[in-house]
Protein backbone atom coordinates (compact mmCIF):
# COMPACT_ATOMS: atom_id res chain seq x y z
CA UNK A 1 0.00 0.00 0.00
CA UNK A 2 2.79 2.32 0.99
CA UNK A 3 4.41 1.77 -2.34
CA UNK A 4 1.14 2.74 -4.26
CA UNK A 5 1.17 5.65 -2.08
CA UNK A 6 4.33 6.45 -3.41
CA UNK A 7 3.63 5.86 -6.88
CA UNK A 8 0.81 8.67 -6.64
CA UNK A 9 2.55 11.03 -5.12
CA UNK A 10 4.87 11.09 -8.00
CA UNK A 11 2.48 11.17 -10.48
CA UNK A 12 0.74 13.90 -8.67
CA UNK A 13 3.66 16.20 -8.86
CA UNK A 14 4.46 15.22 -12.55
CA UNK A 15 1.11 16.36 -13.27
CA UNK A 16 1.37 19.64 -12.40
CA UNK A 17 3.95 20.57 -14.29
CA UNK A 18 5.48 19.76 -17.65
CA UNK A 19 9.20 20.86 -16.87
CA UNK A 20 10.07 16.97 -15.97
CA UNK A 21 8.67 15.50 -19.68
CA UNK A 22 11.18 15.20 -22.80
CA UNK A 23 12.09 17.61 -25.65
CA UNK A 24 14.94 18.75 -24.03
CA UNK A 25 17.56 20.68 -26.04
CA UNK A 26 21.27 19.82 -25.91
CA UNK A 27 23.49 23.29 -24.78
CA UNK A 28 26.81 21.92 -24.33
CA UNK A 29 28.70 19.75 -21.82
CA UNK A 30 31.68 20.66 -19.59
CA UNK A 31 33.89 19.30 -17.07
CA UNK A 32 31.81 16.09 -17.50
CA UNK A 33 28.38 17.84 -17.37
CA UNK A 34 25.85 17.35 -19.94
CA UNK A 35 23.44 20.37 -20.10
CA UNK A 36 20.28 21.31 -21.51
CA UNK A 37 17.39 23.55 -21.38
CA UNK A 38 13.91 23.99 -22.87
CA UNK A 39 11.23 26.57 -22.94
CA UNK A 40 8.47 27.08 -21.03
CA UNK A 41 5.10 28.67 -20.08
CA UNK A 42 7.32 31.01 -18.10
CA UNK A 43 9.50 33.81 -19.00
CA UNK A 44 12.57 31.38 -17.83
CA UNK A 45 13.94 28.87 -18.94
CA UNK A 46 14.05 25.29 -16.93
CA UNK A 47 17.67 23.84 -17.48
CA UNK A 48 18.75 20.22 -16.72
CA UNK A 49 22.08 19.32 -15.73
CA UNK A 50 24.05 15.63 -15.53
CA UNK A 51 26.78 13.71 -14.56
CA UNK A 52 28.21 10.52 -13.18
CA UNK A 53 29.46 10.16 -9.81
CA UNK A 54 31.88 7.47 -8.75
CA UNK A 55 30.17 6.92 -5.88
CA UNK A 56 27.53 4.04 -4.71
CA UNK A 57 23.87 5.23 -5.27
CA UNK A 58 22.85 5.14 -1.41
CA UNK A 59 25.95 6.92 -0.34
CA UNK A 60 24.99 9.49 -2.64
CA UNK A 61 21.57 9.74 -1.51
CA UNK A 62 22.91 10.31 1.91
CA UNK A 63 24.03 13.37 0.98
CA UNK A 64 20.82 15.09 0.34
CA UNK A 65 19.34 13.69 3.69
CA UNK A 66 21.90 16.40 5.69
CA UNK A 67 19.50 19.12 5.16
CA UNK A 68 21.82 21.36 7.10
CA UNK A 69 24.64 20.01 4.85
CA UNK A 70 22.92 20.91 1.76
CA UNK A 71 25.08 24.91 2.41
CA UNK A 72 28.35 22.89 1.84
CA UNK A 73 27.16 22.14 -1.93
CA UNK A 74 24.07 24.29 -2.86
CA UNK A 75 25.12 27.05 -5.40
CA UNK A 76 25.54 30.41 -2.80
CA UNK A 77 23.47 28.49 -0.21
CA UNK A 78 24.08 30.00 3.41
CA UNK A 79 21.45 28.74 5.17
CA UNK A 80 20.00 25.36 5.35
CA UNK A 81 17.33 23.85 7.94
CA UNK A 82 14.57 21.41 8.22
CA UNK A 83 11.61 22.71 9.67
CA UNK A 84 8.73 20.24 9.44
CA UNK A 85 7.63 16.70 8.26
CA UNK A 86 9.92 13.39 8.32
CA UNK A 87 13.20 13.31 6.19
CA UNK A 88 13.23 11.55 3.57
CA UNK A 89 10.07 10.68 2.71
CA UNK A 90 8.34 14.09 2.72
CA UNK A 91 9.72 17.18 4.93
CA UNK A 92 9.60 21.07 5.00
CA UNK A 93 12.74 22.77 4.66
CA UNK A 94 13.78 26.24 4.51
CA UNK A 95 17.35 27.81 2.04
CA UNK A 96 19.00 31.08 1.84
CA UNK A 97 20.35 32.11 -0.91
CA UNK A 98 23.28 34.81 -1.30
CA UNK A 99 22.76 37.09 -4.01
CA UNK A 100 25.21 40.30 -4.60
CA UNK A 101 24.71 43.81 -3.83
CA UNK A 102 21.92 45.62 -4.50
CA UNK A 103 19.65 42.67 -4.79
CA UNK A 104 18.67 41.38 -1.65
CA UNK A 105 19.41 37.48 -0.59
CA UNK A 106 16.31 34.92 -1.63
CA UNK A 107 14.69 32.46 0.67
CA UNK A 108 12.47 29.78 0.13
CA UNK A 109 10.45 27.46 1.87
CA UNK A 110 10.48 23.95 0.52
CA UNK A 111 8.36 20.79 0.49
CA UNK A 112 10.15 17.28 -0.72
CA UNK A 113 9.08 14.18 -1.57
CA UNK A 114 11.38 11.25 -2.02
CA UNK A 115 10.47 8.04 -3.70
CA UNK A 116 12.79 4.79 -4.07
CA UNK A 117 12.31 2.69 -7.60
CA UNK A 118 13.51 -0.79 -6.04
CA UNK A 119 13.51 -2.30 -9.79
CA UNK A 120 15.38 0.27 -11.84
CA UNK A 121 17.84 1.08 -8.37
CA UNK A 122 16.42 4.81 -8.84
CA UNK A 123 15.66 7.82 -6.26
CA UNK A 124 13.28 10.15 -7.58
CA UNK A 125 13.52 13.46 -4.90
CA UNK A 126 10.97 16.24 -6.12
CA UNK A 127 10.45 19.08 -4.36
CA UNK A 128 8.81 22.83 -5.08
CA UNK A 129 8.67 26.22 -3.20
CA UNK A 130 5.59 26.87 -1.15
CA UNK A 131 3.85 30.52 -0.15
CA UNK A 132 4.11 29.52 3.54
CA UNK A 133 3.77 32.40 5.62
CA UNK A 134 3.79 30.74 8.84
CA UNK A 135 7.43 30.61 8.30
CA UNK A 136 8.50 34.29 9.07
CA UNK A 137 10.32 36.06 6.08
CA UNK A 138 13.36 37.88 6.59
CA UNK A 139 13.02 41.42 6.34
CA UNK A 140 16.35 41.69 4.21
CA UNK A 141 15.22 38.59 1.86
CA UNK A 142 12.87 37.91 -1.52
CA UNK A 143 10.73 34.96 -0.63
CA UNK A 144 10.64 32.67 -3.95
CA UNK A 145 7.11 31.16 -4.55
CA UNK A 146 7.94 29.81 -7.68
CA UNK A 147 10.28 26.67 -7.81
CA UNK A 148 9.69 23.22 -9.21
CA UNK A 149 13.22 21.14 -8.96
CA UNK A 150 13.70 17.22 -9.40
CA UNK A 151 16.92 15.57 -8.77
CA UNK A 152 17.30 11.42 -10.05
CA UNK A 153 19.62 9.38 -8.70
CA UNK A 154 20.09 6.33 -10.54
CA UNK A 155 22.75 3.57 -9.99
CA UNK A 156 24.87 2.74 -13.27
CA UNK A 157 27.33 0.33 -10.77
CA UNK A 158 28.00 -1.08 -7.39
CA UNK A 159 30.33 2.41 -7.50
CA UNK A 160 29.10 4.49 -9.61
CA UNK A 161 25.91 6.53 -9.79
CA UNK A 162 24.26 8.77 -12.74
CA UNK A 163 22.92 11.93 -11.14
CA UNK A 164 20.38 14.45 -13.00
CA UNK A 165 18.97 17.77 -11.78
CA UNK A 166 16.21 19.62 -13.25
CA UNK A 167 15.25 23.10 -12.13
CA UNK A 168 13.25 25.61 -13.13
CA UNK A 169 12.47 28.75 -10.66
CA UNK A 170 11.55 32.03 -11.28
CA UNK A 171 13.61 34.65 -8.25
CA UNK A 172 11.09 36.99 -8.48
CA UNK A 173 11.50 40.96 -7.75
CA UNK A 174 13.82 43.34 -9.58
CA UNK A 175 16.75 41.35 -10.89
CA UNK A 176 19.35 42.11 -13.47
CA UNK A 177 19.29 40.04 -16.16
CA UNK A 178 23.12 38.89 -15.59
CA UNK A 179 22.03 37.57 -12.26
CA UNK A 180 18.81 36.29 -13.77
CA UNK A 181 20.94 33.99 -16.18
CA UNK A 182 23.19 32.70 -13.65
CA UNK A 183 20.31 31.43 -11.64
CA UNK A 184 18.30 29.73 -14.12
CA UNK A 185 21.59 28.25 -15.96
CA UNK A 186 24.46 28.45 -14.36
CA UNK A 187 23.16 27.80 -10.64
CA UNK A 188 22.43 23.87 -11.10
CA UNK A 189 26.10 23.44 -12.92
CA UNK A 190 27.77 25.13 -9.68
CA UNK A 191 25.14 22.75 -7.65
CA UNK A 192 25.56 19.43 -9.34
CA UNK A 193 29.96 20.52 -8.98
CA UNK A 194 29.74 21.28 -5.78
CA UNK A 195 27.61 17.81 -4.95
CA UNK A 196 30.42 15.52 -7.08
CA UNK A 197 33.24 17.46 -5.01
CA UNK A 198 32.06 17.14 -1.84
CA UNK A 199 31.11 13.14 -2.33
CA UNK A 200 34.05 12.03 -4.75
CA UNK A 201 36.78 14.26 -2.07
């Protein structure tokens, strides 16, 4: 039954959004990163970024269960809490995001929901922003509303696991479109780096 459960909750989120189907478009790949974006109903993009980790599949997926750990990898993360719910199935968490001068730092409160394909050896973690306002936002901070991210882990060998993450959020408020670009693009390369350095050190 629990497994059903799962299966539903997964096709719940899929259903709400179409920036986890195909027609993705190659962009380039370096230092061992395939990436590729595609449009959407928004005015950004959502980009998906991959690579292979020499690492075993559940040691990977340990990573992501240190929510507090998630500042040591997280593109310009500097703050990094659970505040609700049961890791890892589904939880409430909470980021901060650095962002340079003049535009303030963006938060965002998060709900994930992890699901374990026993047959293909696959993690399927989705999680979006919510509009929670019993979580008190920082007077110096954008709240982000708008965030749909998916991150697959999938073994490829005993050592060795494939790892894609798909992202597509939109930071709201008045921001240059330099900074805009990184975000949507270059962000989830820095992220997926910083996760294969800190596992593979």
């Amino acid at each position: 039954m629990r497994q059903v459960y799962g299966v539903l909750l997964v096709l719940s989120f899929l259903s709400s959004s179409d920036i986890f189907a195909e027609d993705w478009v190659f962009v380039k790949e370096e230092q061992n990163v395939k990436i590729f974006k595609k449009n959407t109903e928004t005015s950004f993009d959502a980009f998906k970024v991959s690579t292979l980790i020499s690492k075993p599949l559940f040691e990977v997926r340990n990573i992501f269960l240190n929510i507090p750990g998630h500042i040591d990898w997280i593109a310009n993360c500097k703050e990094s809490r659970v505040i609700g719910g049961k890791v890892p199935e589904k939880f409430r968490h909470y980021y901060l995001i650095s962002a340079p001068w003049p535009v303030k730092d963006r938060e965002m409160v998060l709900e994930t929901e992890s699901h374990f394909d026993p047959k293909n050896k696959r993690f399927n973690i989705f999680t979006k922003a919510l509009n929670d306002l019993t979580v008190p936002a920082k007077k110096d901070a954008f709240r982000i509303v708008n965030s749909k991210i998916q991150w697959i882990l999938e073994e490829i060998s005993p050592t060795s696991t494939l790892v894609t993450y798909i992202n597509q959020t939109d930071p709201g408020g008045d921001v240059p479109s330099y900074l805009s670009n990184w975000s949507s693009s270059d962000a989830p390369i820095e992220t997926i780096l910083g996760l294969k350095r800190i596992i593979e050190k």
